[in-house]
Protein backbone atom coordinates (compact mmCIF):
# COMPACT_ATOMS: atom_id res chain seq x y z
CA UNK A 1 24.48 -30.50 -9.59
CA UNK A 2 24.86 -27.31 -7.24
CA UNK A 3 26.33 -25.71 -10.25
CA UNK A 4 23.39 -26.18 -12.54
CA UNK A 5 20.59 -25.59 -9.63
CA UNK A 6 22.59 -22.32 -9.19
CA UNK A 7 22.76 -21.33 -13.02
CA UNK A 8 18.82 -21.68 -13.23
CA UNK A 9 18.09 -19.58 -10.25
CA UNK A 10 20.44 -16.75 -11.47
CA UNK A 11 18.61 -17.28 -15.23
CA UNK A 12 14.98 -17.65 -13.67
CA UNK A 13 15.31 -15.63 -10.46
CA UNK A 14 12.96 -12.87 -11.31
CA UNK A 15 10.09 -15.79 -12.61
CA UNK A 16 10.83 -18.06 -9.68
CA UNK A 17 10.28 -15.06 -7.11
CA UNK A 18 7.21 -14.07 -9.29
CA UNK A 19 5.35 -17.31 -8.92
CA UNK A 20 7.02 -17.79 -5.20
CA UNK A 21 4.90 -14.54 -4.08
CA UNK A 22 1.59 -15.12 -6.06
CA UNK A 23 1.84 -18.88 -4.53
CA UNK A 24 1.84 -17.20 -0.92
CA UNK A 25 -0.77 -14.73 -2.05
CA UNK A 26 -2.97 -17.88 -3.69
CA UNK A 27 -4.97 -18.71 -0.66
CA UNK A 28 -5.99 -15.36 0.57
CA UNK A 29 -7.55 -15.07 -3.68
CA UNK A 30 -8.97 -18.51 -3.15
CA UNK A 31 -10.42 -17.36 0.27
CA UNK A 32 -11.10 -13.94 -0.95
CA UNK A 33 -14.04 -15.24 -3.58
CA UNK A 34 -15.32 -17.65 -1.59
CA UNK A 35 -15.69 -15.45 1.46
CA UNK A 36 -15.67 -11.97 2.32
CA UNK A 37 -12.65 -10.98 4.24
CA UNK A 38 -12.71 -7.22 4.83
CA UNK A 39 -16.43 -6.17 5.99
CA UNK A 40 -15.59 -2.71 6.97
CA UNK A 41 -13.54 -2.11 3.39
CA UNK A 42 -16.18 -3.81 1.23
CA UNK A 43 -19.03 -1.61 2.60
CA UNK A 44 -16.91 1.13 1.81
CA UNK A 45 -16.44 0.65 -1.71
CA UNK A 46 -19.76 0.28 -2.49
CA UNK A 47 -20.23 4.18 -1.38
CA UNK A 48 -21.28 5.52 -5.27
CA UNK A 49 -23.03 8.38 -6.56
CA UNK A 50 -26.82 7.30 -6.49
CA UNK A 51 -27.27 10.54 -4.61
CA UNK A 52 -25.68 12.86 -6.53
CA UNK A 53 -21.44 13.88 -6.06
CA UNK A 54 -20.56 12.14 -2.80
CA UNK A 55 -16.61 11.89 -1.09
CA UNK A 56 -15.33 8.28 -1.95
CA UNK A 57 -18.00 7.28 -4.48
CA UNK A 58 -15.70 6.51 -7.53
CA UNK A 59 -15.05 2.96 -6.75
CA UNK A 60 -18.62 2.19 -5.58
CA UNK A 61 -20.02 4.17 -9.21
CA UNK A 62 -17.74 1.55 -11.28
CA UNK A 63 -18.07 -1.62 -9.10
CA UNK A 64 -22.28 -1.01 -9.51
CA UNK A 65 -21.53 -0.26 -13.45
CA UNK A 66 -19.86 -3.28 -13.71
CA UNK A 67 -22.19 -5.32 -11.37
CA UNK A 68 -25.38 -4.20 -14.02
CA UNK A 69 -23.58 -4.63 -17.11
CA UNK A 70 -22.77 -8.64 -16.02
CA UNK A 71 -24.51 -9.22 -13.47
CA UNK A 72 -22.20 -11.02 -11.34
CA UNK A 73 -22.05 -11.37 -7.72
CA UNK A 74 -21.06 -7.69 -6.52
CA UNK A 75 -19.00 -8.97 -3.67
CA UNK A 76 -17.06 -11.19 -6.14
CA UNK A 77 -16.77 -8.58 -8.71
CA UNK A 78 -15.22 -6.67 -5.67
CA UNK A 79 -12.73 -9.60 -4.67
CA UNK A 80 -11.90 -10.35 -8.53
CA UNK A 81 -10.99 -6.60 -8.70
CA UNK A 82 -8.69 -6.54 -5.54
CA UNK A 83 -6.98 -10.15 -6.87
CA UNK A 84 -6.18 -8.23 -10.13
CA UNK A 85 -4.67 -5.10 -8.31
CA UNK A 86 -2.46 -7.08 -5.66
CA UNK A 87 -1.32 -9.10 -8.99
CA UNK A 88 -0.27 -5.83 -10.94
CA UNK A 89 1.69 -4.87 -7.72
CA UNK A 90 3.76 -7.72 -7.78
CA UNK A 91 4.66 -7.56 -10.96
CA UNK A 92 5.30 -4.05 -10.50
CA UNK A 93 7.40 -4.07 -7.77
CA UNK A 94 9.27 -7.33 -9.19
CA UNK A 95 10.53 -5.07 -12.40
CA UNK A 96 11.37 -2.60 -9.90
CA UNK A 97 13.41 -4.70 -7.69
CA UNK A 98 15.20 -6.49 -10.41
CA UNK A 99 17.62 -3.46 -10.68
CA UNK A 100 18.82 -5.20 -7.17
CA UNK A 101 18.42 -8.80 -8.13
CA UNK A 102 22.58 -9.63 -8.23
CA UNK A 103 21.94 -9.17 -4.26
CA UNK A 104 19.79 -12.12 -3.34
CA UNK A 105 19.07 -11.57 0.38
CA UNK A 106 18.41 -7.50 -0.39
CA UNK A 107 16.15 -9.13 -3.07
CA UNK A 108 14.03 -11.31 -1.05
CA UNK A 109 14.09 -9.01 2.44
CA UNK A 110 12.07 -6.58 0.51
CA UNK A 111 10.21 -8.52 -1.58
CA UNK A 112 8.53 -10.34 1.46
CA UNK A 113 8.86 -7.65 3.76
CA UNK A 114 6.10 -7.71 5.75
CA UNK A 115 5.21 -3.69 5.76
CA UNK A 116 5.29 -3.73 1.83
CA UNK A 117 4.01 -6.65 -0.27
CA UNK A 118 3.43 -8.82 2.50
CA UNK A 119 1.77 -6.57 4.62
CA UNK A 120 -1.92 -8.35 3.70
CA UNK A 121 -0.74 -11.38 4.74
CA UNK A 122 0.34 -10.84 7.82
CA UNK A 123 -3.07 -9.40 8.61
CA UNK A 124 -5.57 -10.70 5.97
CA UNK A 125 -7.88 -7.00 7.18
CA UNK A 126 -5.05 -5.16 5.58
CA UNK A 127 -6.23 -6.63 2.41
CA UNK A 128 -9.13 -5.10 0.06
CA UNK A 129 -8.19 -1.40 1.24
CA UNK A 130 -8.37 1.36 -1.55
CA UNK A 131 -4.72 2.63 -1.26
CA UNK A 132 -3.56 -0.59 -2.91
CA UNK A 133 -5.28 1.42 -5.72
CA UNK A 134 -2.77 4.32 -4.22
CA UNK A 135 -0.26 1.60 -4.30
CA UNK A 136 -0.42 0.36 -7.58
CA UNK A 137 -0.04 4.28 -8.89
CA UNK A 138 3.45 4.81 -6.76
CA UNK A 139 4.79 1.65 -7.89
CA UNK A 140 3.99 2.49 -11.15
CA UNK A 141 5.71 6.19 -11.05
CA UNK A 142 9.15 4.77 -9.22
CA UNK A 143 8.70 2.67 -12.29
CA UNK A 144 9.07 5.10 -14.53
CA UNK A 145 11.53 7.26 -12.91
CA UNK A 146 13.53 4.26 -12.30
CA UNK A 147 13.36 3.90 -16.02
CA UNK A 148 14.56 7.79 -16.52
CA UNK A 149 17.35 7.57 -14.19
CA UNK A 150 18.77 4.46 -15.61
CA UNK A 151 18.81 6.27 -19.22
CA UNK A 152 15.85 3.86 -20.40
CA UNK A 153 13.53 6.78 -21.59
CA UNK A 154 14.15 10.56 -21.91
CA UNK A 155 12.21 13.45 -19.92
CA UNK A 156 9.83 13.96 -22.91
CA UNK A 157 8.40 10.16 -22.76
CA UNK A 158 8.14 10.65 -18.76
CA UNK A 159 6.73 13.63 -18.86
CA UNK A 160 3.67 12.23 -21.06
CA UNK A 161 3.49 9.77 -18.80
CA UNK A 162 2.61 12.35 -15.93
CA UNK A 163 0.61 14.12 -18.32
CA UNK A 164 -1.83 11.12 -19.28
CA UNK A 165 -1.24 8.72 -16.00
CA UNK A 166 0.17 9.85 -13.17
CA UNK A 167 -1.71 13.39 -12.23
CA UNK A 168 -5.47 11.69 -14.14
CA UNK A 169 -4.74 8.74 -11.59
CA UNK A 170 -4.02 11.24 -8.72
CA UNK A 171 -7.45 12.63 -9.35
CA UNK A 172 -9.09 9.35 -10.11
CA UNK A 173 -7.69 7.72 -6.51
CA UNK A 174 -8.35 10.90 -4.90
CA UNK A 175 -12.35 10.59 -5.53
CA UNK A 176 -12.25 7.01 -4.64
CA UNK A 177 -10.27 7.85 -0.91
CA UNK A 178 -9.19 11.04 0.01
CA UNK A 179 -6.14 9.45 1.60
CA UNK A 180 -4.79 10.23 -1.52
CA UNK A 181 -4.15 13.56 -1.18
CA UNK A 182 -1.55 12.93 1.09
CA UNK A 183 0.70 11.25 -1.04
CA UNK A 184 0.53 13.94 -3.68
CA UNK A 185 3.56 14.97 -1.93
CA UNK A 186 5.70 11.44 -2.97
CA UNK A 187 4.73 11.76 -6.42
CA UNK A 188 5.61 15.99 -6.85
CA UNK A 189 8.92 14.78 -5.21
CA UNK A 190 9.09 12.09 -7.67
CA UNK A 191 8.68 14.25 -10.65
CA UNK A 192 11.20 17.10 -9.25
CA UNK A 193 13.82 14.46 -8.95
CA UNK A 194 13.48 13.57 -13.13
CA UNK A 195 12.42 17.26 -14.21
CA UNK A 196 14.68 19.67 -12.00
CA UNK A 197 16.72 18.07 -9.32
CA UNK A 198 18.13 21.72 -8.12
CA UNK A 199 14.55 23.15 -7.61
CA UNK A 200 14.26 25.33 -5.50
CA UNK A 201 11.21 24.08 -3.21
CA UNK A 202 9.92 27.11 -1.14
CA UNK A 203 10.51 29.53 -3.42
CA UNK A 204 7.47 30.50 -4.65
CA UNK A 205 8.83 32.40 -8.25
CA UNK A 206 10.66 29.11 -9.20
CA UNK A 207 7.48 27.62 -9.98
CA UNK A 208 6.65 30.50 -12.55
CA UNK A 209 10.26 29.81 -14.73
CA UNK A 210 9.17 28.05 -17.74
CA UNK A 211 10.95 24.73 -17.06
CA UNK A 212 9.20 23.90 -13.78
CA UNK A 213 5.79 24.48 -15.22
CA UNK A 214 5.13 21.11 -15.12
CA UNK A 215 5.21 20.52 -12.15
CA UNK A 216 3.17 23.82 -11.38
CA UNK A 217 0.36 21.35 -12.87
CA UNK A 218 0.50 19.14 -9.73
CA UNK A 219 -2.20 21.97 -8.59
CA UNK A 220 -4.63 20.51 -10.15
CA UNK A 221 -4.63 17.30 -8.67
CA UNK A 222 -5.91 19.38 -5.61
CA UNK A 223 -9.17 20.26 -7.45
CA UNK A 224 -11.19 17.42 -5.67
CA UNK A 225 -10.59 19.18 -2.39
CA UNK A 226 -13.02 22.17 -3.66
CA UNK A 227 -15.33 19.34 -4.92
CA UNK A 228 -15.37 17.94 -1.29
CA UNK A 229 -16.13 21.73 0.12
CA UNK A 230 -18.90 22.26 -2.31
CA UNK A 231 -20.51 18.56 -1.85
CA UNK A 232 -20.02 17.83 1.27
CA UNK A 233 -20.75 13.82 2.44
CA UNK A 234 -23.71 14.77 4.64
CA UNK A 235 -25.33 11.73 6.91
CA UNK A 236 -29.13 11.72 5.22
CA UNK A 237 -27.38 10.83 1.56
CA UNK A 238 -25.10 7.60 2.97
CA UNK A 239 -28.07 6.84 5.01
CA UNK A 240 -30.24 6.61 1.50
CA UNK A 241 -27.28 5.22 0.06
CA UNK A 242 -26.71 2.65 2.47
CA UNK A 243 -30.61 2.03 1.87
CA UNK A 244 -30.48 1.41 -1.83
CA UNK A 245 -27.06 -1.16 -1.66
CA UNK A 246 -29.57 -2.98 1.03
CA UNK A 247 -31.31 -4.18 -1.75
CA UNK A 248 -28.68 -5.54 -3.64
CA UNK A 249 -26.44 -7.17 -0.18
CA UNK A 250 -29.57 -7.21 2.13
CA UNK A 251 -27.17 -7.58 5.35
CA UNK A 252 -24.32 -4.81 4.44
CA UNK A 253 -22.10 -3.05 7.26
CA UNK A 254 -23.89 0.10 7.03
CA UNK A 255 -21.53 1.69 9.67
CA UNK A 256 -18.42 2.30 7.18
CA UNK A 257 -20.96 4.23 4.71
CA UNK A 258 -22.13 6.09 7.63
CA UNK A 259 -18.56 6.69 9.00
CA UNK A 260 -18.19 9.04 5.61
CA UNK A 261 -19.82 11.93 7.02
CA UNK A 262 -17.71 12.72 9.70
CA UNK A 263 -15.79 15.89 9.16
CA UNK A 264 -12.22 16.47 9.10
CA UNK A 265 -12.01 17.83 11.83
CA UNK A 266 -14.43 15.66 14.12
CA UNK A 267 -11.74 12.82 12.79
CA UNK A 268 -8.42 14.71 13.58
CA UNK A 269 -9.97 15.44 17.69
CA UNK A 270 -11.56 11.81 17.74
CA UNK A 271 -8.76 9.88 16.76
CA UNK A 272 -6.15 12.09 18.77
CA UNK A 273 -8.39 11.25 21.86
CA UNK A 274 -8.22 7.38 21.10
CA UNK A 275 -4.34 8.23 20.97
CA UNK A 276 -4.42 8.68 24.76
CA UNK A 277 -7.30 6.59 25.94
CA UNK A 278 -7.80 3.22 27.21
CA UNK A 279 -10.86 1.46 25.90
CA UNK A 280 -11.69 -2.25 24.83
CA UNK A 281 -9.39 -1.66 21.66
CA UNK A 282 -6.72 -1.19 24.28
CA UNK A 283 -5.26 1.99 22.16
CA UNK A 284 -3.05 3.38 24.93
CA UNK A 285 -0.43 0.83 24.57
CA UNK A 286 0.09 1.59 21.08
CA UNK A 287 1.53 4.74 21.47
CA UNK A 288 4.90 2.46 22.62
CA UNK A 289 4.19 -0.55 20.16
CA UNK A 290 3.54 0.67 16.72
CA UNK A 291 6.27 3.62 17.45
CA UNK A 292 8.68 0.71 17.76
CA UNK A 293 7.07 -1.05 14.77
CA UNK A 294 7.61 1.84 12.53
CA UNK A 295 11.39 2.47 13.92
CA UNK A 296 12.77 -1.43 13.23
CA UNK A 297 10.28 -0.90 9.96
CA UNK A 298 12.19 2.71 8.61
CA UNK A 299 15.43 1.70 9.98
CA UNK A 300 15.53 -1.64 8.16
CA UNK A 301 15.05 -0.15 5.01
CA UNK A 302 17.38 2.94 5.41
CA UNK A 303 19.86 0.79 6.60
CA UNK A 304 19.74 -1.11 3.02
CA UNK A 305 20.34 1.91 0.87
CA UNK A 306 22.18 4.10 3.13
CA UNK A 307 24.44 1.34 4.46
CA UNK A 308 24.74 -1.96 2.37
CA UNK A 309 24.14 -0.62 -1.51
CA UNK A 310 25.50 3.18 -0.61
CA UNK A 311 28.42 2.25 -3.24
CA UNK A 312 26.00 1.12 -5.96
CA UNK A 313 23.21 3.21 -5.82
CA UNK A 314 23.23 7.21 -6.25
CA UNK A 315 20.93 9.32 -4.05
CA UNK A 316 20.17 12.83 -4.26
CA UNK A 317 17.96 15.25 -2.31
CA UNK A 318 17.73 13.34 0.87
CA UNK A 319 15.25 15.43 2.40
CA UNK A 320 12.54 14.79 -0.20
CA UNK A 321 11.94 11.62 1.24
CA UNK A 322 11.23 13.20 4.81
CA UNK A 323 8.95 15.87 3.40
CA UNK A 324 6.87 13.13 1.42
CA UNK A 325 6.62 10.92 4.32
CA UNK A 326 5.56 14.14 6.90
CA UNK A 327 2.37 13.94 5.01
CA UNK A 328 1.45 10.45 5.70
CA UNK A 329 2.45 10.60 9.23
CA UNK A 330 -0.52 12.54 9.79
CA UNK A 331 -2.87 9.88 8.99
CA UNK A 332 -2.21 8.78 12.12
CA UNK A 333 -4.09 11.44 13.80
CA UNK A 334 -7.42 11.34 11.53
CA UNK A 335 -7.46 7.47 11.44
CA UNK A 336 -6.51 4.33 13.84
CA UNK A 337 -5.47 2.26 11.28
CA UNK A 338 -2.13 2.78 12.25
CA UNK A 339 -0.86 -0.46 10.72
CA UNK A 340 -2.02 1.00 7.44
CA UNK A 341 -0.19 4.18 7.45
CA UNK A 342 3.07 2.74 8.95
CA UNK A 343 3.02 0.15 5.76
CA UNK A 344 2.63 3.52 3.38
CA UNK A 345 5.46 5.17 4.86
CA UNK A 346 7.76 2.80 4.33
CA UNK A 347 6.48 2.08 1.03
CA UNK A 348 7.29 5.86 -0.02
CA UNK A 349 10.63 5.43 1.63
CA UNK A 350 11.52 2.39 -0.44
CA UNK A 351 10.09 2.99 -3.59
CA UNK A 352 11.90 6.39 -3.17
CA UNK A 353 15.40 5.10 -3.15
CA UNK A 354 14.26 2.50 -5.75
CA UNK A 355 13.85 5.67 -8.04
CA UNK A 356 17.76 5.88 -8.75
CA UNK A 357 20.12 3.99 -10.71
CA UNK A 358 21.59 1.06 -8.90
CA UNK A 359 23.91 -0.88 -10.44
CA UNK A 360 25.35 -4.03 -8.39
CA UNK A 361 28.62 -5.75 -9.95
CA UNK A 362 29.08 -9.31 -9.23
CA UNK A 363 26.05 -12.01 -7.69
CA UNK A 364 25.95 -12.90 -4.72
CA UNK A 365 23.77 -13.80 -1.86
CA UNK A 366 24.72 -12.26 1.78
CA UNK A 367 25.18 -8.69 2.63
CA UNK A 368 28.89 -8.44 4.02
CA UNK A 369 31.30 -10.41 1.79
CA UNK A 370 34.10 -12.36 4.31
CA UNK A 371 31.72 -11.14 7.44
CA UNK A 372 30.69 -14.68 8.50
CA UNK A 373 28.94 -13.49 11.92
CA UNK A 374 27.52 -10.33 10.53
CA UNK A 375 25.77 -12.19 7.73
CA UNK A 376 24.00 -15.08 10.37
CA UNK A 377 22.82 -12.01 12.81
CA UNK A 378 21.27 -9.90 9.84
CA UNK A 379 19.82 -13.35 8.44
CA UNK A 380 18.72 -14.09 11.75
CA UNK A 381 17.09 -10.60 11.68
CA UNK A 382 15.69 -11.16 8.59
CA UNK A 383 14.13 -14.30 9.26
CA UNK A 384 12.71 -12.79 12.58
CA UNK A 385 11.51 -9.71 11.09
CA UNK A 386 9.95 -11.30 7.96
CA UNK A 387 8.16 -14.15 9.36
CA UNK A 388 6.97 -13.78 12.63
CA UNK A 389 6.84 -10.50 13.60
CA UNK A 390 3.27 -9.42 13.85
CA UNK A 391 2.44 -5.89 11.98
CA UNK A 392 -1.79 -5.40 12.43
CA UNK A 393 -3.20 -2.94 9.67
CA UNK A 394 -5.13 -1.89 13.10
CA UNK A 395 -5.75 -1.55 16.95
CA UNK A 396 -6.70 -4.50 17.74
CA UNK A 397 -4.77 -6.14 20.92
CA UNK A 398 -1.78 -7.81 19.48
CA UNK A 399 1.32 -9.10 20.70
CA UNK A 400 4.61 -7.07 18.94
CA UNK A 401 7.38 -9.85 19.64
CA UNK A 402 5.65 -13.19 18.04
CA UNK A 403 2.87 -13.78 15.06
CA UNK A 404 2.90 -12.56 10.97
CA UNK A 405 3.31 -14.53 8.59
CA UNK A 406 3.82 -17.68 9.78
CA UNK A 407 0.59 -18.10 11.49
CA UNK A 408 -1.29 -17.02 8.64
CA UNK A 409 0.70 -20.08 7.06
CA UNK A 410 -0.71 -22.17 9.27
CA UNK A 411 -4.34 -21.36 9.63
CA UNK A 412 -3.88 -21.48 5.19
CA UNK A 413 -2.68 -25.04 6.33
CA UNK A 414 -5.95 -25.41 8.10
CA UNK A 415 -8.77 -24.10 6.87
CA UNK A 416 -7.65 -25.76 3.37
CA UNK A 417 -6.86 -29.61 4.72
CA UNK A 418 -8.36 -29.70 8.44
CA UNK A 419 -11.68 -27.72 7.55
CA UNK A 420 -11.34 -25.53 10.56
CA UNK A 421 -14.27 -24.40 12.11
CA UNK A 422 -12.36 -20.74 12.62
CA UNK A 423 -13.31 -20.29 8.84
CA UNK A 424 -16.69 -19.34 9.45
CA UNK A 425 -15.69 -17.04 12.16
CA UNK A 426 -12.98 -15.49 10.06
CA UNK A 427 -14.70 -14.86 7.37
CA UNK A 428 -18.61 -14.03 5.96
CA UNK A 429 -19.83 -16.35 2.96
CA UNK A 430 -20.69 -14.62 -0.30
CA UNK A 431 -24.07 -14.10 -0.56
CA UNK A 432 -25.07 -14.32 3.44
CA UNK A 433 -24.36 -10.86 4.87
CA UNK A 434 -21.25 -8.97 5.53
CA UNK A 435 -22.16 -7.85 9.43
CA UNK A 436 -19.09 -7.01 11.58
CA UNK A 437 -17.05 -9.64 12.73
């Protein structure tokens, strides 16, 4: 009997995990079109170009194109468009993962780790947010190199790839959230490691050599910065904006259009002030908190690849990964979403080591083979870490030792079978107004 359970995990492991993590993910969807669970992020996206060329108006353009061509519900076309990116993710980062799939607890640590797929549902106001766009764009590139290095597909096939996917969807992200402009970095480093390992970074004539112009066409997924400077997002526009979308969702969150206009600058002073400030968000503490967050985060997953699979996998140009996460450290000092930015670092740092070839020999389940106590204090960790550790996408006061996942398990439990009154507070209903919680 243990034999045969144990043959049909091995055979179905990658389709069990599959429908494990869309089963977790199932209420949030469920939830998700029946309420509106991210006010600030739904206003947002509906930022479009009614007004001419405005920062961040992509996603709004194509949610209102799609909202008059069927006239559904914009607010569900919004949640049935977030259900199908988080879907492609998983799948995404499954295939990615299943290079590592002979090592069970690896496996599973990352695949419910709660900075990376998880990340939502350990604070449901991490879901909805336009870098799971980003997201879905990195996890599809480490796909692909992943696919290179493991002698799947040659540089020619990748390189159309980056040609027809990777730099247009650069661009197209970029004028739906400038936040992706910071991650152009993780995707150049990406390309260097499959078109010319040995590059030379900082010097400037290496660029010119006929083999690395390729990647001399990252520079034009910078164009959309001298869009922004020559249509800038200037207050009376989002205020008309904000006006028209009134009509459609009569009680919008006008504040996140609004919040648009504010220059870079303003943002980068403002938010390093919160840094050191104590206000009703209670910021100053988390200058200890989400430090610490970020170090058990990073060291977690360095400690994987650098430590546990450092005879199975080959790594190469080390510092790449520090230079393409330098980038998205500085989010922290244009926006307090802290949660959010900590969750894309250590997305770049694992989907950068998931790049390589890794090849495991043999199946099995713990991390130290004939280690008995080193295996129960790193599954101890594990569970810890993975269930009730609490990670906020934000500043709100939190406690850093107990909460995640497994209280979102339970209020799942009881909004669906108790019919909690918390559900109204959580969340806004379709159709009555999406005002600040």
């Amino acid at each position: 009997m243990y034999f045969n359970l144990k043959k049909f995990i091995n055979k179905y492991f990658i389709v069990i995990s599959f429908i494990g993590v869309v089963s977790c993910f199932a209420p949030l969807f469920y939830f998700s079109t029946k309420f509106m669970v991210n006010n600030w992020a739904y206003a947002d996206a509906l930022i479009n170009y009614s007004e001419g060329f405005i920062r961040r108006g992509l996603l709004g353009e194509i949610l209102l194109f799609i909202y008059k061509l069927t006239e559904v519900e914009l607010s569900k076309i919004y949640s049935y468009l977030y259900i199908l990116v988080t879907l492609t993710n998983i799948s995404l980062f499954i295939l990615i993962l299943k290079n590592i799939d002979n090592s069970k607890l690896v496996f599973l640590f990352l695949l419910i780790n709660p900075v990376l797929l998880f990340f939502p549902l350990n604070d449901t106001l991490g879901y909805m947010r336009k870098e799971m766009i980003m997201l879905t764009l990195m996890l599809f590139h480490c796909y692909i190199c992943s696919r290179f290095h493991n002698n799947i597909i040659d540089k020619n096939k990748y390189k159309k790839f980056l040609y027809f996917v990777i730099m247009p969807g650069i661009i197209v992200n970029t004028l739906m959230h400038d936040m992706q402009l910071f991650l152009i970095p993780f995707h150049f480093l990406l390309s260097v490691n499959v078109l010319n390992k040995d590059l030379q970074l900082f010097n400037l004539k290496e660029y010119f050599k006929f083999q690395n112009l390729n990647l001399s066409l990252y520079l034009i997924t910078l164009t959309p910065i001298l869009i922004f400077l020559f249509y800038p997002s200037d207050i009376e526009r989002l205020e008309i904006i904000a006006k028209k979308l009134s009509v459609i969702e009569p009680n919008l969150w006008d504040d996140p259009i609004k919040y648009t206009s504010n220059s870079f600058f303003s943002a980068v002073i403002g938010e390093s002030k919160f840094m050191f400030s104590v206000d009703k968000m209670g910021s100053y503490k988390h200058l200890f908190q989400y430090p610490f967050l970020l170090f058990i985060s990073l060291f977690s997953i360095i400690f994987i690849f650098k430590f546990v699979l450092k005879d199975n996998i080959k790594i190469y140009n080390n510092h790449f990964l520090f230079l393409s996460l330098f980038p998205i450290f500085l989010l922290f000092f244009i926006g307090r979403d802290w949660g959010r930015w900590l969750s894309m670092i250590c997305w770049a740092t694992v989907l950068y080591y998931l790049q390589f070839k890794i090849k495991i020999v043999g199946d099995y389940f713990f991390i130290f083979k004939k280690k008995i106590l080193s295996n129960i204090l790193v599954l101890l960790f594990a569970i810890y870490y993975s269930f009730f550790l609490f990670l906020p996408h934000c500043c709100k006061d939190h406690r850093t030792l107990l909460g995640g996942f497994y209280l979102n398990v339970k209020l799942a439990y009881e909004l669906a079978f108790k019919n909690s009154s918390h559900l109204d507070k959580t969340f806004r209903k379709h159709g009555k107004g999406y005002e600040p919680n």
